[in-house]
Protein backbone atom coordinates (compact mmCIF):
# COMPACT_ATOMS: atom_id res chain seq x y z
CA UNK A 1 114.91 110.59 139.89
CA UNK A 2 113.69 113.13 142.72
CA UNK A 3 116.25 115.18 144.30
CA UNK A 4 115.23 116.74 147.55
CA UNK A 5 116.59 119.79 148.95
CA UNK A 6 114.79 121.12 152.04
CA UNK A 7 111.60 120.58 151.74
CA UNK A 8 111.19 121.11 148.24
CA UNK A 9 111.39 118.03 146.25
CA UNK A 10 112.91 118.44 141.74
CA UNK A 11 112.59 115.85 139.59
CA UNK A 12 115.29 115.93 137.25
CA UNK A 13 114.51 113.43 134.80
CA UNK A 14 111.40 114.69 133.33
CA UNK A 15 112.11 115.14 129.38
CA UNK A 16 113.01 112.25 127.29
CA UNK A 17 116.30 111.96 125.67
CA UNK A 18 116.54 113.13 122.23
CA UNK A 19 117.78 110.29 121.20
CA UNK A 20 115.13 109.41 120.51
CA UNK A 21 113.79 112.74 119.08
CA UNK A 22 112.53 112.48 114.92
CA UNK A 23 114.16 112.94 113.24
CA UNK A 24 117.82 112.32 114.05
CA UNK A 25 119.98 115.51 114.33
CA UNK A 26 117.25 117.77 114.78
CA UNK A 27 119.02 119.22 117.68
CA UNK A 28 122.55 121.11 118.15
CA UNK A 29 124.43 122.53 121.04
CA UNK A 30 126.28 125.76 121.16
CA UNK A 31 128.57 126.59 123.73
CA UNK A 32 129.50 130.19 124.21
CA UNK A 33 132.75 130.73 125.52
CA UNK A 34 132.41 134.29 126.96
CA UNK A 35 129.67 132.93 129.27
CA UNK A 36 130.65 129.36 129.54
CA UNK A 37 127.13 128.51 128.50
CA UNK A 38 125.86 125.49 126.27
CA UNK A 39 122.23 126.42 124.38
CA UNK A 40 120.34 123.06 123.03
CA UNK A 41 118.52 124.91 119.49
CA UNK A 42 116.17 122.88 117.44
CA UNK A 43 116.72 122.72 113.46
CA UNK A 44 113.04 121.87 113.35
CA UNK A 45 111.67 124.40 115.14
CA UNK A 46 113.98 127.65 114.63
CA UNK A 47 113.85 130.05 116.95
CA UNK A 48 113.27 127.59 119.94
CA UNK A 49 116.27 126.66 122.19
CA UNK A 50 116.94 125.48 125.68
């Protein structure tokens, strides 16, 4: 789904859910209360997060 503002145009809906990511569970979230952040880390691929 695009979402315009100005006269740049996102599309937000680019990655596939990981539901569907093999295998199941292969990704956490965090959340970090001092920063009020969440942090999506792979178990497969440590190191990596989002």
């Amino acid at each position: 789904m695009p979402v315009t503002v100005g006269p740049l145009q996102f599309n937000v809906d680019f990655l596939e859910p990981l539901k569907y990511d093999i295998p199941r569970g292969s990704w956490v979230t965090r959340f970090d209360p001092v920063t009020k952040c969440v942090t999506l880390r792979s178990l497969m691929w440590p190191g990596k997060h989002l």
